[in-house]
Structure formats: C-alpha cells, structure tokens
N, C-alpha and C. Protein backbone atom coordinates (compact mmCIF):
# COMPACT_ATOMS: atom_id res chain seq x y z
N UNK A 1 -35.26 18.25 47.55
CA UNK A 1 -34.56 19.53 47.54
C UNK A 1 -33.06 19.26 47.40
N UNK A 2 -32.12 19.84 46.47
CA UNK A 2 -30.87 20.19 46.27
C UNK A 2 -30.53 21.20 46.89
N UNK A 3 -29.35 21.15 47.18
CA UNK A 3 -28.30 22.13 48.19
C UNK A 3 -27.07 21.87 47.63
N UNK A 4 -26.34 23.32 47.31
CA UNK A 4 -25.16 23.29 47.02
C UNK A 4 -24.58 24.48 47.08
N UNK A 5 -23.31 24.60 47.39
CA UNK A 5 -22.70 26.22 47.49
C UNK A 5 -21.81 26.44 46.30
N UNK A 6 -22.21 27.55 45.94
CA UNK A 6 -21.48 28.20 44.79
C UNK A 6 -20.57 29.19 45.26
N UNK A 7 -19.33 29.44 44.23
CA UNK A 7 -18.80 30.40 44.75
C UNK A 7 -18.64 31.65 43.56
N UNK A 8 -18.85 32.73 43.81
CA UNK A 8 -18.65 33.97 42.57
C UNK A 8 -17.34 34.08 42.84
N UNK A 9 -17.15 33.93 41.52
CA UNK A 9 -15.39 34.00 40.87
C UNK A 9 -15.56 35.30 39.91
N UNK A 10 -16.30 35.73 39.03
CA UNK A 10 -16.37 36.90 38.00
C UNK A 10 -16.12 38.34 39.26
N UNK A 11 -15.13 38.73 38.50
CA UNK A 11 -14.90 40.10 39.05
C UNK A 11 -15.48 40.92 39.93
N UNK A 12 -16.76 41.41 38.96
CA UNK A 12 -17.63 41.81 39.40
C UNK A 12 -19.05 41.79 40.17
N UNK A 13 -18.88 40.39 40.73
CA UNK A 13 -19.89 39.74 41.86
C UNK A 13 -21.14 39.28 41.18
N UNK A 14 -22.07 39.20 41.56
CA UNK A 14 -23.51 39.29 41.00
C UNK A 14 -24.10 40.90 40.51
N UNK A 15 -23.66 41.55 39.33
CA UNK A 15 -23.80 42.95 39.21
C UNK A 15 -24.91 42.30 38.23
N UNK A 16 -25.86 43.68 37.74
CA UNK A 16 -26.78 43.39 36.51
C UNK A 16 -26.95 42.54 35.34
N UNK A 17 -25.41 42.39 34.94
CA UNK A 17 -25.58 41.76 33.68
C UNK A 17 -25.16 40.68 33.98
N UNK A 18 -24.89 39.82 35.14
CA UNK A 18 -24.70 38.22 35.48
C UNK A 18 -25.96 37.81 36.53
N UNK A 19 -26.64 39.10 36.98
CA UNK A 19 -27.69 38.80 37.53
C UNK A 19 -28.90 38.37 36.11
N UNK A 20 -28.91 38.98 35.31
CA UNK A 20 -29.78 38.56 33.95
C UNK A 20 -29.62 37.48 33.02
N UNK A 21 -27.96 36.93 33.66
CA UNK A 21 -28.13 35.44 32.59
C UNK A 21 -28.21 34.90 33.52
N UNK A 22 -28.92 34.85 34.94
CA UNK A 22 -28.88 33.89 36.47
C UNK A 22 -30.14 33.74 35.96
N UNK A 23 -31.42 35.03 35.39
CA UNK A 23 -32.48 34.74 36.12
C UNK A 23 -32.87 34.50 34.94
N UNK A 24 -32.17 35.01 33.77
CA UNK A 24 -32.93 34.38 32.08
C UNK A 24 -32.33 32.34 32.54
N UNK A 25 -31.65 31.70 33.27
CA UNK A 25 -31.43 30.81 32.91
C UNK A 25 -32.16 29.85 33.84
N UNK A 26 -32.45 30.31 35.68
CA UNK A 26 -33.20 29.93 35.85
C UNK A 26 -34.96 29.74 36.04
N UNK A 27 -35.03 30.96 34.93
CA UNK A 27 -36.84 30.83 34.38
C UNK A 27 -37.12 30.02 33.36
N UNK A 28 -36.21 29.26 32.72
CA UNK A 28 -36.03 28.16 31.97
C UNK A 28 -36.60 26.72 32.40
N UNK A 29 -36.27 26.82 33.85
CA UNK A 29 -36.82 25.92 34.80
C UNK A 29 -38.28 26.02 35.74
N UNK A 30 -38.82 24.64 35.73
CA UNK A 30 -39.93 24.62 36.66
C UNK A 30 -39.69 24.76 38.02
N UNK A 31 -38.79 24.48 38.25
CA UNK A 31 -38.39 24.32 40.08
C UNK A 31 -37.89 25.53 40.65
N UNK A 32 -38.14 25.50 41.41
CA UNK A 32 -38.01 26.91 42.27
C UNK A 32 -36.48 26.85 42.87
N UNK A 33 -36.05 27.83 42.48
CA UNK A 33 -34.42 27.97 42.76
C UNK A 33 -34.21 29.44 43.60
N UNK A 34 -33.35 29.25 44.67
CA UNK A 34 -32.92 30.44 45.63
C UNK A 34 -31.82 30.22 45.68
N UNK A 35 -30.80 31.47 45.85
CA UNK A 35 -29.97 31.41 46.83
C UNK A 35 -29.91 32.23 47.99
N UNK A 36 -28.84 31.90 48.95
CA UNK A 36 -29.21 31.98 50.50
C UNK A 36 -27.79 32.88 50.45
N UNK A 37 -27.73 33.96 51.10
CA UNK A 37 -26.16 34.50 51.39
C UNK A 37 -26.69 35.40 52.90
N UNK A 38 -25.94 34.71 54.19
CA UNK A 38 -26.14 35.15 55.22
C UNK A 38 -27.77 34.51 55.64
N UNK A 39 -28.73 35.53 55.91
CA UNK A 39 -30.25 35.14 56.51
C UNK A 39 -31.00 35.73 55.41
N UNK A 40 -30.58 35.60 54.03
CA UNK A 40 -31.36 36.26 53.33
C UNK A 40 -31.42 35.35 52.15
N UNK A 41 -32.35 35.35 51.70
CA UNK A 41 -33.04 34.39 50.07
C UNK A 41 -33.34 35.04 49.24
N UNK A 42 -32.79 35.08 48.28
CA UNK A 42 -33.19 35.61 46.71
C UNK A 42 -34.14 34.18 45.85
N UNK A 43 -34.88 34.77 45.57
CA UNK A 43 -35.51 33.83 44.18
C UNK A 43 -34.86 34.45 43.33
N UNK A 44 -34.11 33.07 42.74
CA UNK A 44 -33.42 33.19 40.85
C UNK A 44 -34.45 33.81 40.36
N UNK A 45 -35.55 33.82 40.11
CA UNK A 45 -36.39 33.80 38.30
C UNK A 45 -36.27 35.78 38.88
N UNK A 46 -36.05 36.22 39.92
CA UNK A 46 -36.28 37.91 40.07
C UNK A 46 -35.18 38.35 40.12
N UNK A 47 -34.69 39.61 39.11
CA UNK A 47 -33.29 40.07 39.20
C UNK A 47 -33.15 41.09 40.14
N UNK A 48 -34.13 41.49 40.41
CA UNK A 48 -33.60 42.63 42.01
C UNK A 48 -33.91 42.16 42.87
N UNK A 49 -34.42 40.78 43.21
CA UNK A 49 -33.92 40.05 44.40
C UNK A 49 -32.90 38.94 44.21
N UNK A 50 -31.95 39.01 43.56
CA UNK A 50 -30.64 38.55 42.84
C UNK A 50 -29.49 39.63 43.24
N UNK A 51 -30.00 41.05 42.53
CA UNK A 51 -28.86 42.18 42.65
C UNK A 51 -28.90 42.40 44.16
N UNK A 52 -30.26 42.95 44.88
CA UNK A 52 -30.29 43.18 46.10
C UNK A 52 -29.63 42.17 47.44
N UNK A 53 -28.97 41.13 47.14
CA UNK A 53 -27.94 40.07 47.69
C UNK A 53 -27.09 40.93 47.76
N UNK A 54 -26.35 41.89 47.24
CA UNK A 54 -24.99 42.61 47.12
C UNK A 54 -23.63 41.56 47.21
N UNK A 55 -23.64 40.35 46.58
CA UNK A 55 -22.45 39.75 46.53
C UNK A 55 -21.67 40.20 45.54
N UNK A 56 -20.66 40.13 46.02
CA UNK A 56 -19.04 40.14 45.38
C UNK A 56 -18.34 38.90 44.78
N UNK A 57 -16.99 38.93 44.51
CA UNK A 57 -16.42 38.13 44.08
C UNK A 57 -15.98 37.68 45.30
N UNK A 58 -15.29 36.23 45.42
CA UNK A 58 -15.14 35.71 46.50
C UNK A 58 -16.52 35.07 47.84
N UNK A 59 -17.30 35.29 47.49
CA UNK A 59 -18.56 35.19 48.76
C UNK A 59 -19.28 33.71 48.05
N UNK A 60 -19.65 32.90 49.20
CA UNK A 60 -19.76 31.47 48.91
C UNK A 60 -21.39 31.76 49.25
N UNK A 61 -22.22 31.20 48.49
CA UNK A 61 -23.65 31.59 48.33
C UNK A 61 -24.34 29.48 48.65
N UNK A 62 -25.14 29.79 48.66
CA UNK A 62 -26.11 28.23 49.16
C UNK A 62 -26.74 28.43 48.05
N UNK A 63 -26.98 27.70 47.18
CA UNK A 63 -27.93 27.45 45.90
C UNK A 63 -29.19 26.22 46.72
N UNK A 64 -30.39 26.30 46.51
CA UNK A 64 -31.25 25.70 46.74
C UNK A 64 -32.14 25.74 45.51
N UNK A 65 -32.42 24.14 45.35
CA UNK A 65 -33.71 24.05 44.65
C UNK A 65 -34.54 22.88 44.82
N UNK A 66 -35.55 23.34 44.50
CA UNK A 66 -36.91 21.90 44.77
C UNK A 66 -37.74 21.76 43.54
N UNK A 67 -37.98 20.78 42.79
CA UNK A 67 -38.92 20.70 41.71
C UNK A 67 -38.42 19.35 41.13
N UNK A 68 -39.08 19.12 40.21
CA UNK A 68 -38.97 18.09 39.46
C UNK A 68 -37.84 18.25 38.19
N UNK A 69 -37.61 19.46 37.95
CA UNK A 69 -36.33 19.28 36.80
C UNK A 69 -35.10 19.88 37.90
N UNK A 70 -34.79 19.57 39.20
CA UNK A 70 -33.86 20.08 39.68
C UNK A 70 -32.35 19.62 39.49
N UNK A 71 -32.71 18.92 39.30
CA UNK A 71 -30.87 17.85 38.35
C UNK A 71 -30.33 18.81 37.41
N UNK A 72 -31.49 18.39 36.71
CA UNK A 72 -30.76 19.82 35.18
C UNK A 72 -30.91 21.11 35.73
N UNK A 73 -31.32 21.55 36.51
CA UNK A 73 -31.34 23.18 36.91
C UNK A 73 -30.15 23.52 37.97
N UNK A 74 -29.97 22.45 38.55
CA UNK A 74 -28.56 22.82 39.79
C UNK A 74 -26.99 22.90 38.40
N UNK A 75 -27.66 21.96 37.63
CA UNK A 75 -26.34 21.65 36.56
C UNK A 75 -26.01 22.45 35.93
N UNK A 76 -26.83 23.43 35.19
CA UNK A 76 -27.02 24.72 34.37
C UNK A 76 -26.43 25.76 34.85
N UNK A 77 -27.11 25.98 36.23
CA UNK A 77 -26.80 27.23 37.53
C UNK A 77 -25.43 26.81 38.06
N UNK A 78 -24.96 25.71 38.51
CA UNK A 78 -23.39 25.44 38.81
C UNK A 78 -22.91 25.61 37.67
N UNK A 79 -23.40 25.26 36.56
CA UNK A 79 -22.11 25.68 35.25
C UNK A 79 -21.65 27.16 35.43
N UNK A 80 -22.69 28.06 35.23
CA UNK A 80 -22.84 29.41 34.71
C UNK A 80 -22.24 29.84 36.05
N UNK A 81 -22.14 29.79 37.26
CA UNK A 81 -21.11 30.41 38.19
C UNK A 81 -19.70 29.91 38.02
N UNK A 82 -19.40 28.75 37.76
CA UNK A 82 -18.02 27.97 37.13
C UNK A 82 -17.18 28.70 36.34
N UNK A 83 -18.42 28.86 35.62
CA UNK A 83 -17.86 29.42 34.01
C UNK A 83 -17.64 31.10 34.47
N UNK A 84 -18.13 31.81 35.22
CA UNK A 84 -18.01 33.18 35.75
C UNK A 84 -18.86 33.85 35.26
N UNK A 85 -20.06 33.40 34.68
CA UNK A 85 -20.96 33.96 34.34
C UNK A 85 -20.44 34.80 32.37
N UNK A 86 -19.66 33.52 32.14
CA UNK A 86 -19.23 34.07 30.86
C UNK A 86 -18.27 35.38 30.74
N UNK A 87 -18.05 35.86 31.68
CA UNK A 87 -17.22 36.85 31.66
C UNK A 87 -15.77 36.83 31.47
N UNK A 88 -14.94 38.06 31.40
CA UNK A 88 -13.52 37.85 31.09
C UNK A 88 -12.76 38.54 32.58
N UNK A 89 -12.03 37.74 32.61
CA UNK A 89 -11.32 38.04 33.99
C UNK A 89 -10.54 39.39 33.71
C-alpha cells in the first residue's frame, strides 16, 4: 500500500469536471485508489464519491493505493493534482 498527501491547488477544489479527469484517470488502473479527507474515503474510479468529499482549494487529502500497478497510479494521480487538474488559475 502507498500513502501520500495531495494538496488541491485548482481554484475550484474537487468540483465535477476535475472530479471526471480523477476518476477517468484512475479507472485506467487495476489498484484500488482512495482518498481520505477527515474520517471519510472516497473511491477514485466513483465520481460522486469524489464530489461528495466537498474539498476545496487549499485542503490536504491522503491518497491511498494498493495493487500491483500502484507506482504508476500514485504517479499519474500526483501529477494531475500538481498540475491542478489542468486548469487555469
């Protein structure tokens, strides 16, 4: 299992359309990927248990994953929050 905290930098937090390149990118993957914000777990591959997190910009999230391609899947998923989910500031 991988553990790592991400932080949302895009404006607009985890809203719909950064929740859909989270979960189009981690259904790409075999390994089961969550994140954790407070006592609560979202599974990546579901976007309304993604949106239903209600994070913002600024809020430091726990990325978890377990599987066999989890190297390349923490790498992908840390890019795409890095990057702000492609968005423009």
């Amino acid at each position: 299992m991988l553990q790592e905290s991400v932080i949302i930098q895009n404006k607009l937090g985890l809203h719909t359309r950064a929740a859909a390149k989270l979960v189009t990118l981690a259904s790409k993957y075999e390994s089961k990927i969550q994140l954790q914000y407070n006592n609560h777990l979202a599974d990546c591959k579901s976007i309304m248990a993604i949106i239903l997190l209600g994070v913002t910009k600024g809020i430091t999230l726990n990325l978890m994953i377990t599987g066999a391609d989890e190297l390349e899947a923490r790498d992908a998923i840390v890019t795409l929050f890095n990057n702000r989910f492609d968005e423009a500031e």
